[in-house]
C-alpha atoms as a PDB file:
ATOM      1  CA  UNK A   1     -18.056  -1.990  22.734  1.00  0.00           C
ATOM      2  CA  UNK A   2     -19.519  -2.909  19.474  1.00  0.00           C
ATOM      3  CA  UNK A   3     -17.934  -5.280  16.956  1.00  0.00           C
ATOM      4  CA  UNK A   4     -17.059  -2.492  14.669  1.00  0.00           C
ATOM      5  CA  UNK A   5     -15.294  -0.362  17.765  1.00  0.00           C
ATOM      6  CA  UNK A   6     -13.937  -3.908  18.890  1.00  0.00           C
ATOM      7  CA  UNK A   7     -12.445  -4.255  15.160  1.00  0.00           C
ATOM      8  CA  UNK A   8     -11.380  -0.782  14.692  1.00  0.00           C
ATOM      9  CA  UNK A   9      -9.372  -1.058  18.469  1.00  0.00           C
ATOM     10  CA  UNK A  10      -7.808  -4.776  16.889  1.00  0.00           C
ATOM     11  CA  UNK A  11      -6.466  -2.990  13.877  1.00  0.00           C
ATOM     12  CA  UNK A  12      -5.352   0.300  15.539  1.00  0.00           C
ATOM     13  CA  UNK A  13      -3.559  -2.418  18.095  1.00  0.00           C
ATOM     14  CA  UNK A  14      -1.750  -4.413  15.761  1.00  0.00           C
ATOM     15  CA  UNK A  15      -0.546  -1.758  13.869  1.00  0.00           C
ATOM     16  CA  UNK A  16       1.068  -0.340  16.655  1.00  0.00           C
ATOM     17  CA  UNK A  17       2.364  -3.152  17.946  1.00  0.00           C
ATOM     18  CA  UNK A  18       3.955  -3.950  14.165  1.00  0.00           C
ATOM     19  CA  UNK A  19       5.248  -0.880  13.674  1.00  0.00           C
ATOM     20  CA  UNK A  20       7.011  -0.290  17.466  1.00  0.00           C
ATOM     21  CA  UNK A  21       7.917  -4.221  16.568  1.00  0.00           C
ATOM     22  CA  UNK A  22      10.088  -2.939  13.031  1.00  0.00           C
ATOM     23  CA  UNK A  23      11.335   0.111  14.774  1.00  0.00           C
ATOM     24  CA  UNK A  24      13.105  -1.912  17.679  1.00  0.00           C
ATOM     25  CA  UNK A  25      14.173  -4.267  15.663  1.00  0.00           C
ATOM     26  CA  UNK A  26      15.948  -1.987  13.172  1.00  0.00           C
ATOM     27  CA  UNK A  27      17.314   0.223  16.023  1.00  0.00           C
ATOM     28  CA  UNK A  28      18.382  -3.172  18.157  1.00  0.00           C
ATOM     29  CA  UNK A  29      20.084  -4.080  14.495  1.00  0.00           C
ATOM     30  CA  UNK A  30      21.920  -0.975  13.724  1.00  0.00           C
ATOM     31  CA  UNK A  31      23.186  -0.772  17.442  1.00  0.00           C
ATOM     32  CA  UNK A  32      24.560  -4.184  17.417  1.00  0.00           C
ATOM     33  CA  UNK A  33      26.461  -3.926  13.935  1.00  0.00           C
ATOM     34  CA  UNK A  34      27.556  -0.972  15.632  1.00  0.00           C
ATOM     35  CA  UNK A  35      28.961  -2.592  18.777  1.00  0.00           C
ATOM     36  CA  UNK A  36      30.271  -5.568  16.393  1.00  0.00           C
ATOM     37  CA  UNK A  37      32.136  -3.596  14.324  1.00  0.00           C
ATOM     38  CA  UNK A  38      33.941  -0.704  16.564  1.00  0.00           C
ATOM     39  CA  UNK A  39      34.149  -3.435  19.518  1.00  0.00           C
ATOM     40  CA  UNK A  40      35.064  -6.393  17.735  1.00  0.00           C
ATOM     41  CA  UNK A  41      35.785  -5.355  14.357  1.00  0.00           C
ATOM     42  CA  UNK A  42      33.379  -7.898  13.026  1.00  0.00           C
ATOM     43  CA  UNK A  43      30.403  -6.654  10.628  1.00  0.00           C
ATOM     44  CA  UNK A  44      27.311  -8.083   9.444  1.00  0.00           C
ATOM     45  CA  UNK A  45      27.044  -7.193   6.070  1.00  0.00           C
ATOM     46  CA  UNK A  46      23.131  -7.798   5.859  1.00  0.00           C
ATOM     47  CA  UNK A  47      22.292  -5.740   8.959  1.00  0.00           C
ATOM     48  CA  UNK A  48      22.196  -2.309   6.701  1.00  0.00           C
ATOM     49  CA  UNK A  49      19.586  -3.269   4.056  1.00  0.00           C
ATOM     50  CA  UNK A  50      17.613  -5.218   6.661  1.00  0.00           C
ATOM     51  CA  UNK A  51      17.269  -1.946   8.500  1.00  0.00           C
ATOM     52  CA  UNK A  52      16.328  -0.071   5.405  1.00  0.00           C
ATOM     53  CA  UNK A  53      13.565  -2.067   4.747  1.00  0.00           C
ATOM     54  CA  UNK A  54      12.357  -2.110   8.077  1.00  0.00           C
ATOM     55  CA  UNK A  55      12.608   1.402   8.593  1.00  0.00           C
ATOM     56  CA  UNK A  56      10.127   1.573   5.230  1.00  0.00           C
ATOM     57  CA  UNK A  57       7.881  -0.750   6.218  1.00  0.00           C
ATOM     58  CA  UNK A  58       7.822   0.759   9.451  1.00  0.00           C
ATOM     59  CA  UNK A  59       7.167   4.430   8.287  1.00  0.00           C
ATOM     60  CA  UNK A  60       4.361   2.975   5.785  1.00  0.00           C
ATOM     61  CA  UNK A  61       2.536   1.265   8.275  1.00  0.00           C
ATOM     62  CA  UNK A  62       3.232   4.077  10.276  1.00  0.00           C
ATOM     63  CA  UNK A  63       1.450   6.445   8.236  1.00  0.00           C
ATOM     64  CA  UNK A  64      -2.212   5.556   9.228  1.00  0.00           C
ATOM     65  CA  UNK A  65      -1.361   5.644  12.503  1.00  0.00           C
ATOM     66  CA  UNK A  66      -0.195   9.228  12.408  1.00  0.00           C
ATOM     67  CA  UNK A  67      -3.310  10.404  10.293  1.00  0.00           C
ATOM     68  CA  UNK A  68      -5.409   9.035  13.245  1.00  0.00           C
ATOM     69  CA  UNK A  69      -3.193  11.313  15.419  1.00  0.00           C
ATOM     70  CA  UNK A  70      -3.530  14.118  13.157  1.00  0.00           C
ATOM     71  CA  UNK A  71      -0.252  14.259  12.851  1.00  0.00           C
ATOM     72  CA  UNK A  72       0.339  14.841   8.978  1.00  0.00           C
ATOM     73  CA  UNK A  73       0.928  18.350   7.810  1.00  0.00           C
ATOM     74  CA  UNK A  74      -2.530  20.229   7.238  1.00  0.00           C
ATOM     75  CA  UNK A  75      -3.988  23.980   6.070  1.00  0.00           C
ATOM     76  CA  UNK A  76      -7.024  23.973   7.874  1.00  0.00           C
ATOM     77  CA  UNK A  77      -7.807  27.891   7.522  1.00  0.00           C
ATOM     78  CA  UNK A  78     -10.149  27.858   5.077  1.00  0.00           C
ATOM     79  CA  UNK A  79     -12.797  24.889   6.661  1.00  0.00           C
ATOM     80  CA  UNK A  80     -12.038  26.627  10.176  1.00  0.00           C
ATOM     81  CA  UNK A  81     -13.199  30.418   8.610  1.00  0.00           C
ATOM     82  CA  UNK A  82     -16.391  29.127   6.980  1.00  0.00           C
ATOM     83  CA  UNK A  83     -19.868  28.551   8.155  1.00  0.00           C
ATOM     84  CA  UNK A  84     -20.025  25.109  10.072  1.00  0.00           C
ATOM     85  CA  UNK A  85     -22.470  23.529   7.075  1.00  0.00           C
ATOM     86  CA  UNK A  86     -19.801  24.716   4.471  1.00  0.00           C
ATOM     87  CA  UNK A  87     -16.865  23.879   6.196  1.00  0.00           C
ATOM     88  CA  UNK A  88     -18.435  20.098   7.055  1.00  0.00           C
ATOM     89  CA  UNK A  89     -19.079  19.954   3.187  1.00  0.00           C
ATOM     90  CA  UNK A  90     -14.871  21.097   2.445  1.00  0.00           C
ATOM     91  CA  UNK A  91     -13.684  18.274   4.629  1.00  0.00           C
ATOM     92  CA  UNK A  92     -16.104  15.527   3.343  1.00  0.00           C
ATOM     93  CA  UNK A  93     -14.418  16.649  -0.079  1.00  0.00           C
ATOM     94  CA  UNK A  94     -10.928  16.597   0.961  1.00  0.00           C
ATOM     95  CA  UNK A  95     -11.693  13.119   2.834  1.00  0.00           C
ATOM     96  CA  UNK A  96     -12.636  11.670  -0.852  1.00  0.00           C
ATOM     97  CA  UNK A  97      -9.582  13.661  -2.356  1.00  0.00           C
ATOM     98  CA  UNK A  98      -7.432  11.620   0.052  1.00  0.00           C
ATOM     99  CA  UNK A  99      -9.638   8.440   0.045  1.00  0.00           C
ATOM    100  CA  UNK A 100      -9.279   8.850  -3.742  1.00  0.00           C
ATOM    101  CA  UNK A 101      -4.964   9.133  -3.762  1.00  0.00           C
ATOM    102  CA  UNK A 102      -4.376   6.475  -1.534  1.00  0.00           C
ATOM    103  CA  UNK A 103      -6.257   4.141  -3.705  1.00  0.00           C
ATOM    104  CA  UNK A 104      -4.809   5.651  -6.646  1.00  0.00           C
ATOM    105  CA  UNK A 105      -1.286   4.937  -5.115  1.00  0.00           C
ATOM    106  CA  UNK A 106      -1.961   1.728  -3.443  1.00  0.00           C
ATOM    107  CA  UNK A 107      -2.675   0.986  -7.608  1.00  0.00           C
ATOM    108  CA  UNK A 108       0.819   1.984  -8.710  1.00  0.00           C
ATOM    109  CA  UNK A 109       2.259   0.501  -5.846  1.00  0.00           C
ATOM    110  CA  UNK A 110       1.149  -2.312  -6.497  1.00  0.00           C
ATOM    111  CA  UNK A 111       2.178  -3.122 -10.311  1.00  0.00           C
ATOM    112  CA  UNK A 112       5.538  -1.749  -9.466  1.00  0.00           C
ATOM    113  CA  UNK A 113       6.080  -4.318  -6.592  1.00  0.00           C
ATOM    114  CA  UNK A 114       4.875  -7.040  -9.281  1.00  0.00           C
ATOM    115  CA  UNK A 115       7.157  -5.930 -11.462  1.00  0.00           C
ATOM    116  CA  UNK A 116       9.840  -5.837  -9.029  1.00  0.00           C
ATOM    117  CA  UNK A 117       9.415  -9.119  -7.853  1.00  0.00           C
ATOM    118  CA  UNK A 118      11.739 -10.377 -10.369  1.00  0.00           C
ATOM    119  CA  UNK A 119      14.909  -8.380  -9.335  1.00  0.00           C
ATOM    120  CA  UNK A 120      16.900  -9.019  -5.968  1.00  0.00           C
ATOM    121  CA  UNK A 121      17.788  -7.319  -3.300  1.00  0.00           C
ATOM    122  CA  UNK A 122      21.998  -6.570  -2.893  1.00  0.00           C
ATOM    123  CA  UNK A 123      23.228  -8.610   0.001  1.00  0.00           C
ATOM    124  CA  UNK A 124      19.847 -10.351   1.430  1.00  0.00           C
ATOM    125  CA  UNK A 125      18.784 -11.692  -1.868  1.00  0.00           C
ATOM    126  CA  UNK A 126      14.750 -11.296  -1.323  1.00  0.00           C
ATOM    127  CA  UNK A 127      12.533 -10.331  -4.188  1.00  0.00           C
ATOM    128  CA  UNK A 128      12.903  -6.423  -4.188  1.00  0.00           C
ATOM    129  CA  UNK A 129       8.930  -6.274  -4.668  1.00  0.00           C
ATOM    130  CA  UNK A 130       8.362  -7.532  -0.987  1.00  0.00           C
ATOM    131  CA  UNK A 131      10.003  -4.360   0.082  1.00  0.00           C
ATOM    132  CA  UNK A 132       8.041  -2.520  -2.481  1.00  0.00           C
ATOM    133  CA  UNK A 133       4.446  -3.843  -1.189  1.00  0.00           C
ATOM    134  CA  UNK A 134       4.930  -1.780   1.524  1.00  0.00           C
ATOM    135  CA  UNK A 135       3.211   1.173  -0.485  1.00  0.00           C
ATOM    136  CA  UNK A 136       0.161  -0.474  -1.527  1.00  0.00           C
ATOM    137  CA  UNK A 137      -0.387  -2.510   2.398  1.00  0.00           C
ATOM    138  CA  UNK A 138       0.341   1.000   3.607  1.00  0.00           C
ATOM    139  CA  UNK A 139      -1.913   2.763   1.974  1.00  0.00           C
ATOM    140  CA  UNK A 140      -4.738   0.519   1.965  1.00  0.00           C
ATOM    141  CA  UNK A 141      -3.974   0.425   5.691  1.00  0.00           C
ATOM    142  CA  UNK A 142      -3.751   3.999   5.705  1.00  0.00           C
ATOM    143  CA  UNK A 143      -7.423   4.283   3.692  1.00  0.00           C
ATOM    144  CA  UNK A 144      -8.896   2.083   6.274  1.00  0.00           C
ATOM    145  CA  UNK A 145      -7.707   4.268   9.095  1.00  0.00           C
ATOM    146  CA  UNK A 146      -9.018   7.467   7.204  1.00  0.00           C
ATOM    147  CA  UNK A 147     -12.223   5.775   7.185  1.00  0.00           C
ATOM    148  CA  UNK A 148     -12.832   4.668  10.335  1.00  0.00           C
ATOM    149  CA  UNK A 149     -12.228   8.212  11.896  1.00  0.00           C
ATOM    150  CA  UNK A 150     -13.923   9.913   8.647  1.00  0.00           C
ATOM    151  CA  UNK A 151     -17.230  10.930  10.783  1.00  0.00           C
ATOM    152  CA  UNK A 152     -14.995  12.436  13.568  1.00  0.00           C
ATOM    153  CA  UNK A 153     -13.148  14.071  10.868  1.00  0.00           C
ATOM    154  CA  UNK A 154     -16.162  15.617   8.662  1.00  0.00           C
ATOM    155  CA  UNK A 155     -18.050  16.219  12.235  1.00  0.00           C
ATOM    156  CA  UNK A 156     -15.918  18.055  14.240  1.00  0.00           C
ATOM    157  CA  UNK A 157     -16.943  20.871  15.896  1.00  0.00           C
ATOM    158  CA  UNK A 158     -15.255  24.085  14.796  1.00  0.00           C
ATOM    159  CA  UNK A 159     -12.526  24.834  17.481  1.00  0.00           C
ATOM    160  CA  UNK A 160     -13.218  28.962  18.333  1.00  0.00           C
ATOM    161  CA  UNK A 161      -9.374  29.747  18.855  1.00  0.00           C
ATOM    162  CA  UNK A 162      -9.321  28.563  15.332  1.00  0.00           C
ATOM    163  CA  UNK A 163     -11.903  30.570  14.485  1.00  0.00           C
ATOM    164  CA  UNK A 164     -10.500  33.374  15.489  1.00  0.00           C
ATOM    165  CA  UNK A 165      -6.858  33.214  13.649  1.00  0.00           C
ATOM    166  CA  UNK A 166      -8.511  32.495  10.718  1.00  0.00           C
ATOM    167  CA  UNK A 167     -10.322  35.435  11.010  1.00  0.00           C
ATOM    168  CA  UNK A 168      -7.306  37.401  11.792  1.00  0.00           C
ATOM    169  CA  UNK A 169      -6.082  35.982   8.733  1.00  0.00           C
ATOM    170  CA  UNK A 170      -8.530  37.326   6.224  1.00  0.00           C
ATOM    171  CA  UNK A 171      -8.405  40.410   7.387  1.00  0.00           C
ATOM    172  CA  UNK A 172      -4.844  40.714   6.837  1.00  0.00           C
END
């Protein structure tokens, strides 16, 4: 495996194992506040908002993970009914479009999480821009996944079942 694939497996790795790491943790949270307070009719009053902001973090992180997995919503008509060369073209396009966004938001995201850093969070008390970094991390994290399976993605070979609905389609 080269360094790059060695790399790419790391990241793909860790992110996994940070985002089925938030998700356990949240769920283990919730079900214990849950137990504590119908069993024992003891609360914890930061369990809530700590499970928020895992569950963001979590679904942010998450995010380039499920691109990889092609797992976002997508029309893919139009690249699957035109010539291979054109259609190659239309997703190289839509890869910068996206590319393009997720910069553009990890942008925003940031200056709002500076400028949230000042303000507190209810019960837990942490800076309310840590929670808010999870937008630009995520989408950085999410450009770097779009990149590393952006051959693959402008590549592909045109799938013929495809071919053939989107066919149907136009003739509709």
């Amino acid at each position: 495996m080269s360094l790059l694939g060695w790399l790419e497996h790391g990241v793909v790795r860790l992110n996994q194992f940070v985002c089925g790491t938030l998700l356990a943790a949240s769920c283990a949270l919730v079900f214990a506040n849950v137990v504590l307070r119908y069993g024992f009719g003891v609360s914890l009053a930061w369990a809530e908002e700590a499970a928020r902001y895992m569950m963001i973090w979590a679904a942010l992180l998450g995010a380039g993970l499920a691109l990889r997995a092609g797992a976002h919503i997508a029309v893919d008509i139009l690249p699957e009914a035109l010539p291979e060369l054109a259609a190659r073209v239309l997703r190289a396009i839509i890869l910068l479009a996206v590319a393009g966004f997720l910069v553009l938001l990890a942008e925003l995201g940031m200056g709002y999480a500076e400028f949230a850093m000042m303000q507190r969070t209810p019960v837990l008390r942490l800076p309310q821009g840590w929670i808010y970094m999870a937008i630009p991390i995520g989408c950085m994290l999410m450009l770097a996944h779009l990149l590393m399976i952006a051959r693959d993605f402008i590549l592909r070979p045109k799938d013929e079942d495809q071919q053939v609905r989107a066919a149907e389609m136009g003739s509709l």
